[in-house]
N, C-alpha and C. Protein backbone atom coordinates (compact mmCIF):
# COMPACT_ATOMS: atom_id res chain seq x y z
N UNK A 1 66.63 71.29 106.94
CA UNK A 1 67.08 71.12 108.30
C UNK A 1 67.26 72.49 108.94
N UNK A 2 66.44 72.64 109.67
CA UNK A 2 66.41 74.25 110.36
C UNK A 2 67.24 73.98 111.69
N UNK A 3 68.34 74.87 112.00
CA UNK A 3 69.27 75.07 113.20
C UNK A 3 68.10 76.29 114.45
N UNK A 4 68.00 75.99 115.24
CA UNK A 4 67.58 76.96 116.39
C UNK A 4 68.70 77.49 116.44
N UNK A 5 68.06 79.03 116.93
CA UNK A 5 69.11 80.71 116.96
C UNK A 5 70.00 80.00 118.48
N UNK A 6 69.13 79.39 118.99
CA UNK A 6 69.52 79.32 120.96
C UNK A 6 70.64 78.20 121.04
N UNK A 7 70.52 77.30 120.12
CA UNK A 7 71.48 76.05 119.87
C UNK A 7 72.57 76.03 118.91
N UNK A 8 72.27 77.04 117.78
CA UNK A 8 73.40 77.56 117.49
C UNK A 8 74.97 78.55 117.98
N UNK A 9 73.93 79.17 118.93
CA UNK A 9 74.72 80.28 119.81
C UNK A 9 75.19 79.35 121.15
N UNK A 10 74.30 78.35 121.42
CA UNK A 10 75.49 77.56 122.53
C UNK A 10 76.67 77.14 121.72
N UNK A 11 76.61 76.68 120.94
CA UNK A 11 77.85 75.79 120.20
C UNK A 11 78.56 76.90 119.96
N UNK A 12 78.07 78.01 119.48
CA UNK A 12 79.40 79.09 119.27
C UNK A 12 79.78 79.43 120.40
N UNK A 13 79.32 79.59 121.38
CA UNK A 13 79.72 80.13 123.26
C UNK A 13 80.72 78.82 123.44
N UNK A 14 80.39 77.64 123.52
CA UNK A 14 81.01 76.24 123.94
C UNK A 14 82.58 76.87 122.99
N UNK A 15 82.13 76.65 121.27
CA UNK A 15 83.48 76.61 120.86
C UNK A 15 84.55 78.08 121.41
N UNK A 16 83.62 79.16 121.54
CA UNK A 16 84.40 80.12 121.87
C UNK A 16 85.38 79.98 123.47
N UNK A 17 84.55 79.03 124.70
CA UNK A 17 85.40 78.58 125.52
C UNK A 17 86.46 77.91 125.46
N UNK A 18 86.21 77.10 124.63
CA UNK A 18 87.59 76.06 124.15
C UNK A 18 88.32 76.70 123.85
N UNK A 19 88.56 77.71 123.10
CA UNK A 19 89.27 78.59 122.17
C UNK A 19 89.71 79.54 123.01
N UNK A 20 89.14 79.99 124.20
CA UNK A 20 89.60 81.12 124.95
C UNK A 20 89.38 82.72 124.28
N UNK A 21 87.82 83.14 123.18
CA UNK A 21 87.22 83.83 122.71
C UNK A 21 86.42 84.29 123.47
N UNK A 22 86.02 85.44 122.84
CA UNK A 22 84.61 85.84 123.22
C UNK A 22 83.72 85.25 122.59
N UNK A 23 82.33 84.90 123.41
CA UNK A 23 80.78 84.47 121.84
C UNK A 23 80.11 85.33 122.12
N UNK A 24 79.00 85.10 121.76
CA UNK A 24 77.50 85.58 121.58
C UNK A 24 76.79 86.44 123.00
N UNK A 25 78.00 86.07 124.16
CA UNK A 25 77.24 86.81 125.41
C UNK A 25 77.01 88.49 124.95
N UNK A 26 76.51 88.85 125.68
CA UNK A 26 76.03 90.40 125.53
C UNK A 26 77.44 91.60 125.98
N UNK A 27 77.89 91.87 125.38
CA UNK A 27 78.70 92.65 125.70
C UNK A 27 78.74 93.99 127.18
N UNK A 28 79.51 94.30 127.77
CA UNK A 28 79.27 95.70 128.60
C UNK A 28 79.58 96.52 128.00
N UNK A 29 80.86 96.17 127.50
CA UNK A 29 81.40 97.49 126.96
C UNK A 29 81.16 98.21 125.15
N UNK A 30 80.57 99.40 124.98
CA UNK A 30 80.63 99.78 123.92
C UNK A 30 81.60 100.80 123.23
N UNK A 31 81.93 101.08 122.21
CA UNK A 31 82.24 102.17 121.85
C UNK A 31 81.48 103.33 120.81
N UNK A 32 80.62 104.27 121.60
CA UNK A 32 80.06 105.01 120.99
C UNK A 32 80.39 105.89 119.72
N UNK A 33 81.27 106.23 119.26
CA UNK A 33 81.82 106.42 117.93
C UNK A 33 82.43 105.36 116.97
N UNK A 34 82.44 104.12 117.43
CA UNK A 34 83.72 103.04 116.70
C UNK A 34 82.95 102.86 115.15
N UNK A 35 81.64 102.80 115.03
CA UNK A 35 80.93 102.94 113.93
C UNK A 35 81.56 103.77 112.18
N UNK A 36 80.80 104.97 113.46
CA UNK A 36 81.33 106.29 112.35
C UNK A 36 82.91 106.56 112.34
N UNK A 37 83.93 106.16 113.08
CA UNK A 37 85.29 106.15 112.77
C UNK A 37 85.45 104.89 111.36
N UNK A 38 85.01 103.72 111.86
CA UNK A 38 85.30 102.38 110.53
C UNK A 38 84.86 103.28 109.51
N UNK A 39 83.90 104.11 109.22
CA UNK A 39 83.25 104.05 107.85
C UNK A 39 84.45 105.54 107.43
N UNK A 40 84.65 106.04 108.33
CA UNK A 40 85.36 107.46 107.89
C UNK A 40 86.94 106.87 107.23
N UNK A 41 87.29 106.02 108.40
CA UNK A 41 88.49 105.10 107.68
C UNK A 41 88.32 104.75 106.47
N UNK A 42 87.11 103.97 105.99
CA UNK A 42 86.77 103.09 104.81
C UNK A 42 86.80 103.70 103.71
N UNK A 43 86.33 105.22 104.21
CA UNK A 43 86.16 106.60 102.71
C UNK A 43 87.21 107.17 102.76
N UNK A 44 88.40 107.17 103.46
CA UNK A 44 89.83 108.01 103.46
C UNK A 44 90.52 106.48 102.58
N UNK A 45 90.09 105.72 102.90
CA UNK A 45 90.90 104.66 101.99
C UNK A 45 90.57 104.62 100.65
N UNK A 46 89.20 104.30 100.19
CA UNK A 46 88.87 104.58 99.08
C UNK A 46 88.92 106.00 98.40
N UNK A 47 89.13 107.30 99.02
CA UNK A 47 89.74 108.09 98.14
C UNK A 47 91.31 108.14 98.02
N UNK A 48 91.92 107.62 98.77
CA UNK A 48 93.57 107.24 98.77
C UNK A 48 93.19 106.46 97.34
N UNK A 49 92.45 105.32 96.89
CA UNK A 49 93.17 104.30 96.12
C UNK A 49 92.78 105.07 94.99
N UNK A 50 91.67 105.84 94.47
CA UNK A 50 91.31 106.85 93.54
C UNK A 50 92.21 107.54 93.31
N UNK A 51 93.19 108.00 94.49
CA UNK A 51 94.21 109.32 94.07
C UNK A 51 95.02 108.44 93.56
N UNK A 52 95.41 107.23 94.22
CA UNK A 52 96.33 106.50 93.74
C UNK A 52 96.33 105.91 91.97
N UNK A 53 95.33 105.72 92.12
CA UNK A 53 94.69 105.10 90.40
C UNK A 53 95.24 106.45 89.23
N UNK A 54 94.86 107.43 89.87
CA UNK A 54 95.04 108.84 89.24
C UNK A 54 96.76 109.09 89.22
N UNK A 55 97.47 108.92 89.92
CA UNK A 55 98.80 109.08 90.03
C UNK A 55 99.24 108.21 89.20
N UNK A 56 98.97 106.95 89.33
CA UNK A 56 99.64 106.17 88.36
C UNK A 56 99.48 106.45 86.94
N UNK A 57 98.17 106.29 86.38
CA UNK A 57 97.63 107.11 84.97
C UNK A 57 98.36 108.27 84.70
N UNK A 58 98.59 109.23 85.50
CA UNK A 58 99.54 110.53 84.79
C UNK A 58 100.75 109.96 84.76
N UNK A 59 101.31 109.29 85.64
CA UNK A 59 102.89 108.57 85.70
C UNK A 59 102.93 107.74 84.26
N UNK A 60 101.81 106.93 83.67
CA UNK A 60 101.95 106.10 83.00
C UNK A 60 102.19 107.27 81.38
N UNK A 61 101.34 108.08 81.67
CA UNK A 61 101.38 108.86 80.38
C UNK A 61 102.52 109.85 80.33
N UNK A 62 103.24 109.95 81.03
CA UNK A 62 104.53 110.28 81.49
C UNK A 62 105.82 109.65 81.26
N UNK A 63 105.47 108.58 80.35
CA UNK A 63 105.95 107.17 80.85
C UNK A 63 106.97 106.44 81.77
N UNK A 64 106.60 107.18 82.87
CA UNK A 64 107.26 106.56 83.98
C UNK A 64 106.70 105.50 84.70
N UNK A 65 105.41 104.86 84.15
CA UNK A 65 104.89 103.69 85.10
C UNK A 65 104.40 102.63 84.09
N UNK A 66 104.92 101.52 84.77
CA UNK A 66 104.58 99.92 83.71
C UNK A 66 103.15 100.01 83.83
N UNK A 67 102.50 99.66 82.52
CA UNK A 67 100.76 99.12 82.05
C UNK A 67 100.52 98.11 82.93
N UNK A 68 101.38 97.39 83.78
CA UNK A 68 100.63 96.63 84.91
C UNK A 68 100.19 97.48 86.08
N UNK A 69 101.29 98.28 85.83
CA UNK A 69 100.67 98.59 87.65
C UNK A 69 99.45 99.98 87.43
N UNK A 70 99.47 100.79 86.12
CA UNK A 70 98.64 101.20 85.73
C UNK A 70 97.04 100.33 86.17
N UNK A 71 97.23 99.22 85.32
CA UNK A 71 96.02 98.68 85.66
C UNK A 71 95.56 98.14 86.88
N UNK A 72 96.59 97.69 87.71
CA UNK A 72 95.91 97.44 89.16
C UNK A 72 95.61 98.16 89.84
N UNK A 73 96.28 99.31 89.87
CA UNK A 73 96.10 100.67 90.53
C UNK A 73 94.66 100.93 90.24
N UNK A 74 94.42 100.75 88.97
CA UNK A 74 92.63 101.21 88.34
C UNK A 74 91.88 100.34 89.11
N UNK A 75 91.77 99.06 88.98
CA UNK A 75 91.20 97.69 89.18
C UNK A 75 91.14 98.02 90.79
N UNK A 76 92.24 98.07 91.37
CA UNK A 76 91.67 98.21 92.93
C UNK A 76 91.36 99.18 93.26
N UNK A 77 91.18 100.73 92.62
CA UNK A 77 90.23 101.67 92.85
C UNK A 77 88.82 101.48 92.77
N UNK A 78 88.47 100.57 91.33
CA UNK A 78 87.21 100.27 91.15
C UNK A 78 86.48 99.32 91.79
N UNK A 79 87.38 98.22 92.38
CA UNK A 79 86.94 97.41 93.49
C UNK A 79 86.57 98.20 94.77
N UNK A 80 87.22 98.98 95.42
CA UNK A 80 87.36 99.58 96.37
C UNK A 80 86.25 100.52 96.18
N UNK A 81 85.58 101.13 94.87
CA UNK A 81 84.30 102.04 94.97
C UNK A 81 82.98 101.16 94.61
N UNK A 82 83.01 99.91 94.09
CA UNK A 82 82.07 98.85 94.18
C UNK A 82 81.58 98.29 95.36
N UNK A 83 82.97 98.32 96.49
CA UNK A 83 82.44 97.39 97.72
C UNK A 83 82.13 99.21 98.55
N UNK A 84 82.65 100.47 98.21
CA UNK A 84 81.89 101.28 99.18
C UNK A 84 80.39 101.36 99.01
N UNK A 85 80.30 101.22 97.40
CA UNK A 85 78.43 101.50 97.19
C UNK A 85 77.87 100.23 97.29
N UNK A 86 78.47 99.45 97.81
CA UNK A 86 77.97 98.11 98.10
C UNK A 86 77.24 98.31 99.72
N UNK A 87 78.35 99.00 100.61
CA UNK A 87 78.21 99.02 101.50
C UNK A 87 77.11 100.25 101.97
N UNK A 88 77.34 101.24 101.04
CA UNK A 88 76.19 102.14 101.53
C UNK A 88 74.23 101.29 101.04
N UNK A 89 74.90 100.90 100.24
CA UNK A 89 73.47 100.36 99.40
C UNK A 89 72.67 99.55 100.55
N UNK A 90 73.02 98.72 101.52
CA UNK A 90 73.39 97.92 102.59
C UNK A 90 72.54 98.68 103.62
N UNK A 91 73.79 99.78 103.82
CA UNK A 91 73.47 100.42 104.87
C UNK A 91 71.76 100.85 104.94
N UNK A 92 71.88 102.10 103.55
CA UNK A 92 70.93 102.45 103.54
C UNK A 92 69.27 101.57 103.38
N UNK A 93 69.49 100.46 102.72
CA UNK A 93 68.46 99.41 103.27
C UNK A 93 68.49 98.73 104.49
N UNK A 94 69.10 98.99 105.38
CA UNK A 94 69.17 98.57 107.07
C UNK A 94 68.00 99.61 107.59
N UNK A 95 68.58 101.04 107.56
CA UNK A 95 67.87 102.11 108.13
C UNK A 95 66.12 102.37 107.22
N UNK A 96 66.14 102.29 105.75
CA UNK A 96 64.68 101.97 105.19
C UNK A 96 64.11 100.99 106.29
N UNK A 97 64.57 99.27 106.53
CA UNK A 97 63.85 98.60 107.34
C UNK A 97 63.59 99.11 108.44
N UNK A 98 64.44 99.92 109.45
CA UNK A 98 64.53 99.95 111.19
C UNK A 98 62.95 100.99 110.94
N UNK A 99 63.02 102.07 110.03
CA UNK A 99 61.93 102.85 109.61
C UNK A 99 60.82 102.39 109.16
N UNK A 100 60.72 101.33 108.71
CA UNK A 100 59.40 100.75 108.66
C UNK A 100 58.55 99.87 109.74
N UNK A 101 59.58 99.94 110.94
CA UNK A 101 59.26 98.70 112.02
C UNK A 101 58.18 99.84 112.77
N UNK A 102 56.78 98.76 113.47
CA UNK A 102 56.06 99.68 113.57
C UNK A 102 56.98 99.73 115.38
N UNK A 103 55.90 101.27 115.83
CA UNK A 103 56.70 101.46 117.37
C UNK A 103 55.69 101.26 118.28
């Protein structure tokens, strides 16, 4: 059962009226840096949770920090550098495609 792009996007415009949202119309307004700020945010966070992972590990061998929080501290560093190379991996196959489109 194939949905049309044009009949899908009414129903999201319709539900977005009901709702008092924005849909699918075309925007005016942009923000020309909002891009490269999210991703600069995204890499100051993920080296925060690295330092953090690291703080706890010396705290723990210190033994000033419980083996739980040792390990979450790790666990959500390593999550947090899985979903960044997730996201560059992403990225960088976006820009391979836009580069292969002929002009």
């Amino acid at each position: 059962m194939a949905v049309e792009f044009s009949r899908a996007a009414d129903a999201l415009n319709k539900a977005a009226q009901l709702s008092n949202s924005s849909g699918m119309e075309a925007r005016d307004t942009t923000a020309p840096g909002q891009f490269a700020e999210m991703m600069q945010q995204v890499a100051e966070n993920a080296i925060e949770a690295g330092e953090q992972a690291e703080r706890m590990s010396a705290a723990a061998i210190q033994d000033k920090a419980e083996l739980t929080e040792v390990v979450t501290a790790i666990t959500n560093a390593e999550v947090t550098l899985q979903t960044v190379v997730a996201v560059r991996d992403r990225i960088i196959s976006a820009y391979q495609q836009i580069m292969r489109m002929p002009i």
